[in-house]
PDB file of N, CA and C in Angstrom:
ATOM      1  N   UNK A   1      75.511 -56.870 103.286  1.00  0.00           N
ATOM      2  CA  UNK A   1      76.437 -56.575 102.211  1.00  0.00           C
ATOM      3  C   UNK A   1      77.735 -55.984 102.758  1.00  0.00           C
ATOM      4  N   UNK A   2      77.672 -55.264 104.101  1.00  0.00           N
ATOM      5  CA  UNK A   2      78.865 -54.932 104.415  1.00  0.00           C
ATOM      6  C   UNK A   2      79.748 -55.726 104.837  1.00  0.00           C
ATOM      7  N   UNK A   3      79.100 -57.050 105.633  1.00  0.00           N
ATOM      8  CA  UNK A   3      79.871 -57.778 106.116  1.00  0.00           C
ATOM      9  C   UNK A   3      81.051 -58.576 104.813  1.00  0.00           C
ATOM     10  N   UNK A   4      80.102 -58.570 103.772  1.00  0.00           N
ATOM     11  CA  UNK A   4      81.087 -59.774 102.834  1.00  0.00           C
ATOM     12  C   UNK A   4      81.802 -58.384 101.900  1.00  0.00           C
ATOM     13  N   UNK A   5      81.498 -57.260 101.961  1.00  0.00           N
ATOM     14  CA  UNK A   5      82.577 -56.310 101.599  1.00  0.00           C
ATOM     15  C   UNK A   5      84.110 -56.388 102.176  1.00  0.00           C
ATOM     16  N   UNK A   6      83.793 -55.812 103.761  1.00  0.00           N
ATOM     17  CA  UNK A   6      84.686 -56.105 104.493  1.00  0.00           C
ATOM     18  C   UNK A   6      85.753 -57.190 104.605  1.00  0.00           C
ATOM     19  N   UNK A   7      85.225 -58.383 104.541  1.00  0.00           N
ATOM     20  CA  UNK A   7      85.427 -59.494 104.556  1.00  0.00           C
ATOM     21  C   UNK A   7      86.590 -59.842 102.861  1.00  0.00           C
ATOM     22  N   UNK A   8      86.114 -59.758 101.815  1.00  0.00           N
ATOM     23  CA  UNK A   8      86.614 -59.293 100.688  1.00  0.00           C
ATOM     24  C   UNK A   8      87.723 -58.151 100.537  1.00  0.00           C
ATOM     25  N   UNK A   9      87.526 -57.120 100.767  1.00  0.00           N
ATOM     26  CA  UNK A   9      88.680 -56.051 101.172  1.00  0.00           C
ATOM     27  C   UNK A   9      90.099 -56.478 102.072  1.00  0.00           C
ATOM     28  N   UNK A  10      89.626 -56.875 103.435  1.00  0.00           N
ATOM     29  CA  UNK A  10      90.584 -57.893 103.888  1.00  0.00           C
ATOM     30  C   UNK A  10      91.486 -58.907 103.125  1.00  0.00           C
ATOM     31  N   UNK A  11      90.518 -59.877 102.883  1.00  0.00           N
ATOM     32  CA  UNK A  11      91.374 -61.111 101.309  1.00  0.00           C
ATOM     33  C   UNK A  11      92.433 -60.562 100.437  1.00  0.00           C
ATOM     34  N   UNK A  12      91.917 -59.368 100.304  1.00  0.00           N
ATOM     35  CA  UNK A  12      92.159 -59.021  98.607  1.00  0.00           C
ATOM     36  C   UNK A  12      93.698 -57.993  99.540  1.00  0.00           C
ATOM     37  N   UNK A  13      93.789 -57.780 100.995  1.00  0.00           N
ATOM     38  CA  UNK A  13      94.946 -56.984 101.556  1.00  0.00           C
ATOM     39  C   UNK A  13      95.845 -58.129 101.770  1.00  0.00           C
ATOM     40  N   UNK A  14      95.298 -59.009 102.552  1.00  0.00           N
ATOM     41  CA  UNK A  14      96.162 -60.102 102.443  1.00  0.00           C
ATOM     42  C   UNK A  14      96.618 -60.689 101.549  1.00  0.00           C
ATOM     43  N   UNK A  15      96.003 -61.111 100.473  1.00  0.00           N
ATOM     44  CA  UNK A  15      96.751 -61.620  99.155  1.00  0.00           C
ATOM     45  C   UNK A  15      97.408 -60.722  98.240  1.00  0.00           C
ATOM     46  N   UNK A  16      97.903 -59.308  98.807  1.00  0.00           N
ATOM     47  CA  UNK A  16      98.725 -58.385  97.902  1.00  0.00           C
ATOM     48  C   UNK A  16      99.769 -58.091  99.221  1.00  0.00           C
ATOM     49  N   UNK A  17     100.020 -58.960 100.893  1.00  0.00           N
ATOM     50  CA  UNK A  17     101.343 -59.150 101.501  1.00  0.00           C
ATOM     51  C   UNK A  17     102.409 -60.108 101.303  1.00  0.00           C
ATOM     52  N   UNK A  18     103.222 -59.642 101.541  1.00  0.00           N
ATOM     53  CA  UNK A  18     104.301 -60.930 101.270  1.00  0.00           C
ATOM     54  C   UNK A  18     104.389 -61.931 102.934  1.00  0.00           C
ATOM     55  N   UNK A  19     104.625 -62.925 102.467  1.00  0.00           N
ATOM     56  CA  UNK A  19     104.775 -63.667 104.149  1.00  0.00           C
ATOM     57  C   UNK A  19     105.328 -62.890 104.972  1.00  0.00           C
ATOM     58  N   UNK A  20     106.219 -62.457 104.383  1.00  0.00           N
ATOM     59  CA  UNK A  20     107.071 -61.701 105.573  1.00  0.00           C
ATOM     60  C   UNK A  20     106.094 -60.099 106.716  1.00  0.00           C
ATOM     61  N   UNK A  21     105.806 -59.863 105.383  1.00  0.00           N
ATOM     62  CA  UNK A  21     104.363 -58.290 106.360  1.00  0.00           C
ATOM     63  C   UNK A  21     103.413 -59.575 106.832  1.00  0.00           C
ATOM     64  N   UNK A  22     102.889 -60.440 106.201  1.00  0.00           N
ATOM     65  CA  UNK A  22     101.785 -61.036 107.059  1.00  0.00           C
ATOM     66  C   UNK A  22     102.172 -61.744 108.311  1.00  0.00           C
ATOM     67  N   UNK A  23     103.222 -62.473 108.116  1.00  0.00           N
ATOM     68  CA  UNK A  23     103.694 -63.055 109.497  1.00  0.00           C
ATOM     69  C   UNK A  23     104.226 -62.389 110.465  1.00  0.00           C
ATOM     70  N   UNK A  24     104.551 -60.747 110.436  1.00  0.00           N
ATOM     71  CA  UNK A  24     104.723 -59.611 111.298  1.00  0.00           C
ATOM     72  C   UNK A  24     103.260 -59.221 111.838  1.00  0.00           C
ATOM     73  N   UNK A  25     102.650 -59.453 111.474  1.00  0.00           N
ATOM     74  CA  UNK A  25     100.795 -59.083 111.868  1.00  0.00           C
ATOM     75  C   UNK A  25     100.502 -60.418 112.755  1.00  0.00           C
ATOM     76  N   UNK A  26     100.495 -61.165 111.917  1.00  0.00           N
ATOM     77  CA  UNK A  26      99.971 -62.824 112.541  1.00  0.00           C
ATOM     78  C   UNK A  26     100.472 -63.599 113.119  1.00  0.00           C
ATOM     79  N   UNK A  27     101.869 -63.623 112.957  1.00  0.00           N
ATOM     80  CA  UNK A  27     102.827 -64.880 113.234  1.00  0.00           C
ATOM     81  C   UNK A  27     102.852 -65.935 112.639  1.00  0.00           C
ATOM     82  N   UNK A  28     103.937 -66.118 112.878  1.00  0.00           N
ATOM     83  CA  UNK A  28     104.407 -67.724 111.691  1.00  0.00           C
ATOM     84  C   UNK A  28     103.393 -69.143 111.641  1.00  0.00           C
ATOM     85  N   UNK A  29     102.096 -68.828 112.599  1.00  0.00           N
ATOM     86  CA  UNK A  29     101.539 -70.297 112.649  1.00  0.00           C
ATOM     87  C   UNK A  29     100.263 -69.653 112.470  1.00  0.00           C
ATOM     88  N   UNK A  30      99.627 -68.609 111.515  1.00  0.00           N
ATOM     89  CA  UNK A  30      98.730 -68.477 111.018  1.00  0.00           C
ATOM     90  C   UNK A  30      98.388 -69.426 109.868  1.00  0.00           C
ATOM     91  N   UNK A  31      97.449 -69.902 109.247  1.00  0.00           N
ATOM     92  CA  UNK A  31      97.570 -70.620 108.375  1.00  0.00           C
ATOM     93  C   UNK A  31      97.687 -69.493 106.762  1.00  0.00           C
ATOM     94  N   UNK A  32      97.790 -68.704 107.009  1.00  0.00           N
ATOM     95  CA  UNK A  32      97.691 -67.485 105.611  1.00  0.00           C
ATOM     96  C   UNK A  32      99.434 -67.217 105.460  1.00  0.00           C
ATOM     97  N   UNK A  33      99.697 -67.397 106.312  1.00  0.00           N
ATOM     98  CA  UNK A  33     101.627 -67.232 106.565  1.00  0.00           C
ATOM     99  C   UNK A  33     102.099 -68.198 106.252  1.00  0.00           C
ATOM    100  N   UNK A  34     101.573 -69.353 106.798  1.00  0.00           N
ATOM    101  CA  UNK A  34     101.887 -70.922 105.878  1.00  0.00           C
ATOM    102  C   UNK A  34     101.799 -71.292 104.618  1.00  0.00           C
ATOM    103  N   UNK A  35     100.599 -71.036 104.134  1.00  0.00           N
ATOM    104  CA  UNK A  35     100.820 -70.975 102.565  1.00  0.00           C
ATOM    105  C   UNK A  35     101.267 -69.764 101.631  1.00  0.00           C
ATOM    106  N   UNK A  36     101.361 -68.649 102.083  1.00  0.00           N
ATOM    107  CA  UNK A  36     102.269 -67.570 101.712  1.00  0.00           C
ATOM    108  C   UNK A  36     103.790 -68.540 101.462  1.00  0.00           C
ATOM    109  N   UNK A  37     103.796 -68.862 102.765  1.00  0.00           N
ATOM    110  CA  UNK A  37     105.387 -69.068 102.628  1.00  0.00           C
ATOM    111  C   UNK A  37     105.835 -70.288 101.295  1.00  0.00           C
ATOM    112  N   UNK A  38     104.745 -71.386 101.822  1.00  0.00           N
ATOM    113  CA  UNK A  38     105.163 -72.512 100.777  1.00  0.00           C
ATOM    114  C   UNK A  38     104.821 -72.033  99.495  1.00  0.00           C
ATOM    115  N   UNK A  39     103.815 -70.947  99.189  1.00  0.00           N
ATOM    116  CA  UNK A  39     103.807 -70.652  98.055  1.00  0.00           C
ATOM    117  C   UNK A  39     105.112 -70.122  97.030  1.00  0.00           C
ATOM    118  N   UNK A  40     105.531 -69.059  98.133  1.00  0.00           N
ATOM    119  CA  UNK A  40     106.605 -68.237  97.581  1.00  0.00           C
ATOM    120  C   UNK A  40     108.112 -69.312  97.572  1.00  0.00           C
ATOM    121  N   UNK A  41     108.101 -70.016  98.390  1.00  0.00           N
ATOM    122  CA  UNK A  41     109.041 -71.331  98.283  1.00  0.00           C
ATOM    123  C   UNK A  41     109.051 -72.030  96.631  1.00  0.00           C
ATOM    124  N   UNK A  42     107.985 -72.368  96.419  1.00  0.00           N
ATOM    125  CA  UNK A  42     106.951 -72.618  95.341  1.00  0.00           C
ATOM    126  C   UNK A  42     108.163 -72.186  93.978  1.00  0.00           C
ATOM    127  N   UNK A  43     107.298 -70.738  94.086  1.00  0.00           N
ATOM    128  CA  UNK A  43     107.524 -69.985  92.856  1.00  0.00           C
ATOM    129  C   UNK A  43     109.046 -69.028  92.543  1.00  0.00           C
ATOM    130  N   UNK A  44     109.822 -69.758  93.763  1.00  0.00           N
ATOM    131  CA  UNK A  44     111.306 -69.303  93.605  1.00  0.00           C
ATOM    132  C   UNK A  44     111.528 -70.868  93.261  1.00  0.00           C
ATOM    133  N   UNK A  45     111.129 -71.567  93.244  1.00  0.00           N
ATOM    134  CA  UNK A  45     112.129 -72.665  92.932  1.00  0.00           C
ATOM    135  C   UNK A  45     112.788 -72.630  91.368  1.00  0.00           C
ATOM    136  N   UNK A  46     114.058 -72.786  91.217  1.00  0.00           N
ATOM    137  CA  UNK A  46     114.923 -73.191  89.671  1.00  0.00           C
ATOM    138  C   UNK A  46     114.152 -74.281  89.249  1.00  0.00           C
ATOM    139  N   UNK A  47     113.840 -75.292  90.175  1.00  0.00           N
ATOM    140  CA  UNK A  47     113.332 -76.748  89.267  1.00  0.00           C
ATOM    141  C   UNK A  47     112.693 -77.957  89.970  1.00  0.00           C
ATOM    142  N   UNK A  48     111.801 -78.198  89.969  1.00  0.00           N
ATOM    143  CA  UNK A  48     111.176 -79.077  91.336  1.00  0.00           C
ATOM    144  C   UNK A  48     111.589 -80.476  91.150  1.00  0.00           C
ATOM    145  N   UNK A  49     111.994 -80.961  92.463  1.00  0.00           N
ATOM    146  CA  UNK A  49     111.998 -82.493  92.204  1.00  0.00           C
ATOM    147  C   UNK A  49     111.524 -82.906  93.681  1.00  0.00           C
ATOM    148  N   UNK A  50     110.501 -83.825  92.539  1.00  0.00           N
ATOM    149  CA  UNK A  50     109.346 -83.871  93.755  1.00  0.00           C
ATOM    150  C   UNK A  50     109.826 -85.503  94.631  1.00  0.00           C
ATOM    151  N   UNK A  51     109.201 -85.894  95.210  1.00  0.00           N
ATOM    152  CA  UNK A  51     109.114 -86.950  96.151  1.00  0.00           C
ATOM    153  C   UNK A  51     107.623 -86.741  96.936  1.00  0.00           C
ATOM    154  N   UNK A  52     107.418 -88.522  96.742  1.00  0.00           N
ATOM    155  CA  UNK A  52     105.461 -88.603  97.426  1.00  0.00           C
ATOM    156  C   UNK A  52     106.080 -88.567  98.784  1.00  0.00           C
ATOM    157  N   UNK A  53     104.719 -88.432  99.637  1.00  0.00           N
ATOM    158  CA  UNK A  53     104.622 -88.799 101.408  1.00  0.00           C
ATOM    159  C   UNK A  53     104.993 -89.982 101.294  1.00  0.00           C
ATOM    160  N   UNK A  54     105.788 -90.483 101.941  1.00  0.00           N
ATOM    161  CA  UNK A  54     106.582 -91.859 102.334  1.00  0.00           C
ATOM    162  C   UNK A  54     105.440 -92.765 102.477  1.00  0.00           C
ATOM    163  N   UNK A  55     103.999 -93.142 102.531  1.00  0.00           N
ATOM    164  CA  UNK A  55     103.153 -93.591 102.991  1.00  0.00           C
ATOM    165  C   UNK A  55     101.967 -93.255 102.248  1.00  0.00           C
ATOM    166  N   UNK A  56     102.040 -92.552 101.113  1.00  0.00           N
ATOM    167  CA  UNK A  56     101.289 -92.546 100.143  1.00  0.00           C
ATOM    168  C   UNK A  56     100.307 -93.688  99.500  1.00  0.00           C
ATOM    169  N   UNK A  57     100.678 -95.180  99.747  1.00  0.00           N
ATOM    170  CA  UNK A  57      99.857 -95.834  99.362  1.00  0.00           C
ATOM    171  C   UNK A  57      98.943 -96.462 100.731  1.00  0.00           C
ATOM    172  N   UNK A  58     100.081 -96.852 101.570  1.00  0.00           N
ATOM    173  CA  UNK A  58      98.925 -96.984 102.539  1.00  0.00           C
ATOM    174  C   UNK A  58      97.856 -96.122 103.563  1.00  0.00           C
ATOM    175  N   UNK A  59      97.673 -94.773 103.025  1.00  0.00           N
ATOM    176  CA  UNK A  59      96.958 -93.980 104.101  1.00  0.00           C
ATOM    177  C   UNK A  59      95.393 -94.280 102.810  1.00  0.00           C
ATOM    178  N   UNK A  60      95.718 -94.636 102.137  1.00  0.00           N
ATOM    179  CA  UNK A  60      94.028 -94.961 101.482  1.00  0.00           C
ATOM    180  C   UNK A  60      93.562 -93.808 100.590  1.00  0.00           C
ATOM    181  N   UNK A  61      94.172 -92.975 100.479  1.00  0.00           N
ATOM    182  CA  UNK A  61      93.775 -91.427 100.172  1.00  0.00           C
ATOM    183  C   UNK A  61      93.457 -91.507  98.882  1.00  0.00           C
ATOM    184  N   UNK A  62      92.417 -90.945  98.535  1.00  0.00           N
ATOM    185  CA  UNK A  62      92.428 -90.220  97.096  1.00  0.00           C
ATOM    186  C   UNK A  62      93.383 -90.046  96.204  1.00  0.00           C
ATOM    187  N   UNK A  63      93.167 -90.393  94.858  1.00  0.00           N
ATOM    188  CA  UNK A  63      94.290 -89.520  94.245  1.00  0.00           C
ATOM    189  C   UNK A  63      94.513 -88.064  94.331  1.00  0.00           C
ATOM    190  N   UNK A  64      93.403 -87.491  94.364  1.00  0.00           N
ATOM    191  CA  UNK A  64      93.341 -85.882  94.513  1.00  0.00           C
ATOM    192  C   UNK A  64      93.961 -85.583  95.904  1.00  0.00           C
ATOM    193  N   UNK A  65      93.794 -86.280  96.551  1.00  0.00           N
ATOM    194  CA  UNK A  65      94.305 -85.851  98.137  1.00  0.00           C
ATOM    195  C   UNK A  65      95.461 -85.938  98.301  1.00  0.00           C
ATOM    196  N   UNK A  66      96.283 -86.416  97.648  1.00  0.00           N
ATOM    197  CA  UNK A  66      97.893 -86.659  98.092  1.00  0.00           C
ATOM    198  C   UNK A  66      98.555 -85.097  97.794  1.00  0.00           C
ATOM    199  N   UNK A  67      99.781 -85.337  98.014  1.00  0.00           N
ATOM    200  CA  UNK A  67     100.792 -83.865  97.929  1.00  0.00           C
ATOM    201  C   UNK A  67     102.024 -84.970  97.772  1.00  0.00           C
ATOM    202  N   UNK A  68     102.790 -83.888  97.066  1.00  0.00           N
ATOM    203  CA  UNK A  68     104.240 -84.372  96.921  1.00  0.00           C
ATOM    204  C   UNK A  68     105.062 -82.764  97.638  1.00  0.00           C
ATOM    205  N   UNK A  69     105.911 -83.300  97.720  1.00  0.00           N
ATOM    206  CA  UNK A  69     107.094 -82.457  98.386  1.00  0.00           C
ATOM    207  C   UNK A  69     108.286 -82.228  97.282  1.00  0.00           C
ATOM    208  N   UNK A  70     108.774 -80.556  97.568  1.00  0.00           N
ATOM    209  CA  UNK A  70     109.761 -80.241  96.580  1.00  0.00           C
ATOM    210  C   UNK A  70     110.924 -80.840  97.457  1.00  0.00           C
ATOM    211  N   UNK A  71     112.224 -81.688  97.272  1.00  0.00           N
ATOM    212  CA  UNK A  71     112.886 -81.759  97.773  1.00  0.00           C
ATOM    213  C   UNK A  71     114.313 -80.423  97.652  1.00  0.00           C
ATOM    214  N   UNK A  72     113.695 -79.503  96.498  1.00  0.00           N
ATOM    215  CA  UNK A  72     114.689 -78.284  96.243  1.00  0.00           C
ATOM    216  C   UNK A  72     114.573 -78.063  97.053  1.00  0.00           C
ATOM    217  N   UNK A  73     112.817 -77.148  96.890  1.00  0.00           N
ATOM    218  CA  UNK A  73     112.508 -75.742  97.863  1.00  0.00           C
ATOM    219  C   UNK A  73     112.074 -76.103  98.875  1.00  0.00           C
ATOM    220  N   UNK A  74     111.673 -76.877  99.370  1.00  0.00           N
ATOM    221  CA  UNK A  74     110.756 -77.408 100.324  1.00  0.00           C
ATOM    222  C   UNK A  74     109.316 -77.432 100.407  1.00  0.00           C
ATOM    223  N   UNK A  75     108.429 -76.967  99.270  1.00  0.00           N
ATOM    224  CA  UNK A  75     107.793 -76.826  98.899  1.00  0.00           C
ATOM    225  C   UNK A  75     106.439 -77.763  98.880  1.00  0.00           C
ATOM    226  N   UNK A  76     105.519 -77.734  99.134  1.00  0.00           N
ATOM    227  CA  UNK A  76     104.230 -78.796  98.833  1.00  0.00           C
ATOM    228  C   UNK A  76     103.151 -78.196  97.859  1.00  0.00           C
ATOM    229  N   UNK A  77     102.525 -79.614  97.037  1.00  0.00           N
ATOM    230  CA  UNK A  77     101.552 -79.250  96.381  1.00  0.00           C
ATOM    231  C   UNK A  77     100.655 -80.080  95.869  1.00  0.00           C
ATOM    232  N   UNK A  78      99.424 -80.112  95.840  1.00  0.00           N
ATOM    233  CA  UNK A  78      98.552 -81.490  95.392  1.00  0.00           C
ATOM    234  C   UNK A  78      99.477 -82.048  94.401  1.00  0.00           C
ATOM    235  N   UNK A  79      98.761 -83.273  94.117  1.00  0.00           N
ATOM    236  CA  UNK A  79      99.422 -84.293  93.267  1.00  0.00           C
ATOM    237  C   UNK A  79      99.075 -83.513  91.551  1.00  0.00           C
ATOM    238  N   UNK A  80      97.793 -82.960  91.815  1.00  0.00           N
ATOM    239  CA  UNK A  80      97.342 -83.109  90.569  1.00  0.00           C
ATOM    240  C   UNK A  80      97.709 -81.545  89.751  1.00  0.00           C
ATOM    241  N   UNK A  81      98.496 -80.574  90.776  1.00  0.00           N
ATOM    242  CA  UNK A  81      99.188 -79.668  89.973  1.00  0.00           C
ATOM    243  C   UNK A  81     101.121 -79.979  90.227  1.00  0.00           C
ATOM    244  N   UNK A  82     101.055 -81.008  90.683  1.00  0.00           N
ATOM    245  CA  UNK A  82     102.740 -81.656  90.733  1.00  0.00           C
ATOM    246  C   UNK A  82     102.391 -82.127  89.461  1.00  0.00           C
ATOM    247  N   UNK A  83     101.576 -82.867  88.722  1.00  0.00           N
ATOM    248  CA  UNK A  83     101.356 -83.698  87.594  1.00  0.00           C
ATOM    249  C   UNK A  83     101.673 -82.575  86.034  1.00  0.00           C
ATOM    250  N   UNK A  84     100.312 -81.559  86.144  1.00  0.00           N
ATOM    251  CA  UNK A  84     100.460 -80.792  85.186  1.00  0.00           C
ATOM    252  C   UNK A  84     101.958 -80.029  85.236  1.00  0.00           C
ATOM    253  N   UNK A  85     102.376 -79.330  86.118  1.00  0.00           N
ATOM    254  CA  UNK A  85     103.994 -79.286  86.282  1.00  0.00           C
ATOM    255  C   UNK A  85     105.071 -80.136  85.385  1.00  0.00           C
ATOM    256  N   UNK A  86     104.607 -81.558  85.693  1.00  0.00           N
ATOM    257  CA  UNK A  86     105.458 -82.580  85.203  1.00  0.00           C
ATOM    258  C   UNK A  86     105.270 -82.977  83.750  1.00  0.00           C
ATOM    259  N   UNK A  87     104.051 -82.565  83.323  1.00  0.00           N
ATOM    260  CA  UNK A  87     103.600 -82.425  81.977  1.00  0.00           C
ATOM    261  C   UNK A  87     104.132 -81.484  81.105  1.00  0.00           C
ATOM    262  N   UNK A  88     104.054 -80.302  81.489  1.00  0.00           N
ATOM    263  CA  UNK A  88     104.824 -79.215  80.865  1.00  0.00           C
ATOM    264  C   UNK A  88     106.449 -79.348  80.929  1.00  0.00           C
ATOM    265  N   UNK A  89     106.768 -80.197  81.821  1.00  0.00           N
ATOM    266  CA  UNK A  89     108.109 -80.282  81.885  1.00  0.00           C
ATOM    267  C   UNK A  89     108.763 -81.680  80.839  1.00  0.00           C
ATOM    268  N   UNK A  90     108.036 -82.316  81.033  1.00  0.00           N
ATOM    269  CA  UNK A  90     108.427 -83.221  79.607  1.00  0.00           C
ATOM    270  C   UNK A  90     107.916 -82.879  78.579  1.00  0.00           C
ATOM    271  N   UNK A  91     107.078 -82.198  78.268  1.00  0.00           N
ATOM    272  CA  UNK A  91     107.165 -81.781  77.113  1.00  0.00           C
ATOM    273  C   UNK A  91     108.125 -81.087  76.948  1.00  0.00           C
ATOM    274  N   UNK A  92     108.732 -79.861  77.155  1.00  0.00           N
ATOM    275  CA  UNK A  92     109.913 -78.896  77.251  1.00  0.00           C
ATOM    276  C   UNK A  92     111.164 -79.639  76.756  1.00  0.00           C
ATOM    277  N   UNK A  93     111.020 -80.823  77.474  1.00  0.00           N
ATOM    278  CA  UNK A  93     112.228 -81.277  77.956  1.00  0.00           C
ATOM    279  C   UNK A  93     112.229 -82.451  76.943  1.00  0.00           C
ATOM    280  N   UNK A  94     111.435 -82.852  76.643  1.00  0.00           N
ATOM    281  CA  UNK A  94     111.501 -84.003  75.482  1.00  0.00           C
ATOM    282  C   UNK A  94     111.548 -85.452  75.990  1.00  0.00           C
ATOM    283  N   UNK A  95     111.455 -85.473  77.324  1.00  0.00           N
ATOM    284  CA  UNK A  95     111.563 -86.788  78.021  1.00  0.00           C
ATOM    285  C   UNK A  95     110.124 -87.484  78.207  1.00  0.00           C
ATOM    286  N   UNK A  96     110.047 -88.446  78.646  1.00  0.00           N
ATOM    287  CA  UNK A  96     108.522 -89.185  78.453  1.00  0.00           C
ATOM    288  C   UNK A  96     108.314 -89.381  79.727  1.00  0.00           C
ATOM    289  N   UNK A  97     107.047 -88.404  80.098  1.00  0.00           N
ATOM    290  CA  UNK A  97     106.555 -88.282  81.408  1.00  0.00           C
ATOM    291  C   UNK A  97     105.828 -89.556  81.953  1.00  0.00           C
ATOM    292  N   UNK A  98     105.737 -90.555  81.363  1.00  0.00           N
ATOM    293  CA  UNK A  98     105.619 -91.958  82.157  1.00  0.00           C
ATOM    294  C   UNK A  98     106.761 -92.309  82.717  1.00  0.00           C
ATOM    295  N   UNK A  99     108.164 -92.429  82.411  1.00  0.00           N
ATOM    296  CA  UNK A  99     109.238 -92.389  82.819  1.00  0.00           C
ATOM    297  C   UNK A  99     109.105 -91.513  83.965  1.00  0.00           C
ATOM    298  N   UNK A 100     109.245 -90.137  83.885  1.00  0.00           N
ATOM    299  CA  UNK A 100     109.441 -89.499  84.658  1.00  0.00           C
ATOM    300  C   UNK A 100     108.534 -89.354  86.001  1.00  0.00           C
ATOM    301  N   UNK A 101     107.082 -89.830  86.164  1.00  0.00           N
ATOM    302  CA  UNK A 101     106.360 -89.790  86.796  1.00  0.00           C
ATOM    303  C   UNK A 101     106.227 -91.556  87.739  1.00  0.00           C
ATOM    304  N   UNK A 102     107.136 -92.017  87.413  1.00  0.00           N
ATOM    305  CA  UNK A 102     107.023 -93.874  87.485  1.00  0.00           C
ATOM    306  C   UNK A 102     108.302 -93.741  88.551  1.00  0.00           C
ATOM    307  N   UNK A 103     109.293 -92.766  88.043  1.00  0.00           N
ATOM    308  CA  UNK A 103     109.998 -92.146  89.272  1.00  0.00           C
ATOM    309  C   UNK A 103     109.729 -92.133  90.271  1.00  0.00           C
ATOM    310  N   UNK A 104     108.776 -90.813  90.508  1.00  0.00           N
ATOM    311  CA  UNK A 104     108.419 -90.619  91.772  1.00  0.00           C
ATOM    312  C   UNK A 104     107.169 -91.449  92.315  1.00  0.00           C
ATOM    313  N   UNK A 105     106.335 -92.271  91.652  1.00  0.00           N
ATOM    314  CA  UNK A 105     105.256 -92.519  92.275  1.00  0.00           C
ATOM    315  C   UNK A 105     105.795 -94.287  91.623  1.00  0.00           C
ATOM    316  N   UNK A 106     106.636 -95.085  91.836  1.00  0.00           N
ATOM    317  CA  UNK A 106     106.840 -96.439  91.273  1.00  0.00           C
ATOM    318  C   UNK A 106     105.172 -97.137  91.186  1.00  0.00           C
ATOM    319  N   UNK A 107     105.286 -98.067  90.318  1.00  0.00           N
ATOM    320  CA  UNK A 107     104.343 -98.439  90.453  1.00  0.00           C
ATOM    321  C   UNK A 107     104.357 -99.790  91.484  1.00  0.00           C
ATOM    322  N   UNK A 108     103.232-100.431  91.726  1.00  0.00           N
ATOM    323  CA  UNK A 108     102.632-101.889  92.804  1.00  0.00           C
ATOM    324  C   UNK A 108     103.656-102.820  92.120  1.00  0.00           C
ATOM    325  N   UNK A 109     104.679-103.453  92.934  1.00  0.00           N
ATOM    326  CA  UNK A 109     105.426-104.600  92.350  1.00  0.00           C
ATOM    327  C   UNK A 109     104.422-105.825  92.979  1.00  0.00           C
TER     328      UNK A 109
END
């Protein structure tokens, strides 16, 4: 029990640093500093506009497996919370998220 205390206590220190204290501890190529960072990239962005991996159809992948890229912030994030994103945003916005999603992901000519 102590071990997954410990272990927990840790998590819960790290997920209340900002990249910046964690990547002073770890360095920039920890993987906890990496998504710190893209997170906080993330959640400063004004407005995402996404773009797929250039190669999105031919690597075979899952739908769940893909990521799109913020071309604002620089930002990455599965497809399938780029989607709900894009959902809430046409709704807001009044535009028709088939449109808007046919954008970034065209469909098979």
């Amino acid at each position: 029990m102590t071990d997954f205390k410990k272990a927990a206590t840790g998590l819960l220190k790290v997920a209340t640093m900002t990249a910046d204290e964690l990547a002073s501890r770890k360095g920039e190529d920890d993987m906890f500093v990496k998504i710190k960072r893209n997170s906080e990239r993330l959640s400063n962005c004004s407005g995402h506009d996404f773009e797929p991996q250039p190669d999105w159809r031919s690597k075979g992948w899952g739908m769940l497996d893909r990521t799109v890229h913020c071309r604002a912030c620089g930002g990455d994030m599965k497809i399938g919370a780029a989607h709900d994103y894009l959902r809430g945003f046409a709704h807001g916005s009044g535009q028709d998220l088939k449109s808007i999603t046919a954008s970034i992901w065209p469909p098979e000519s």
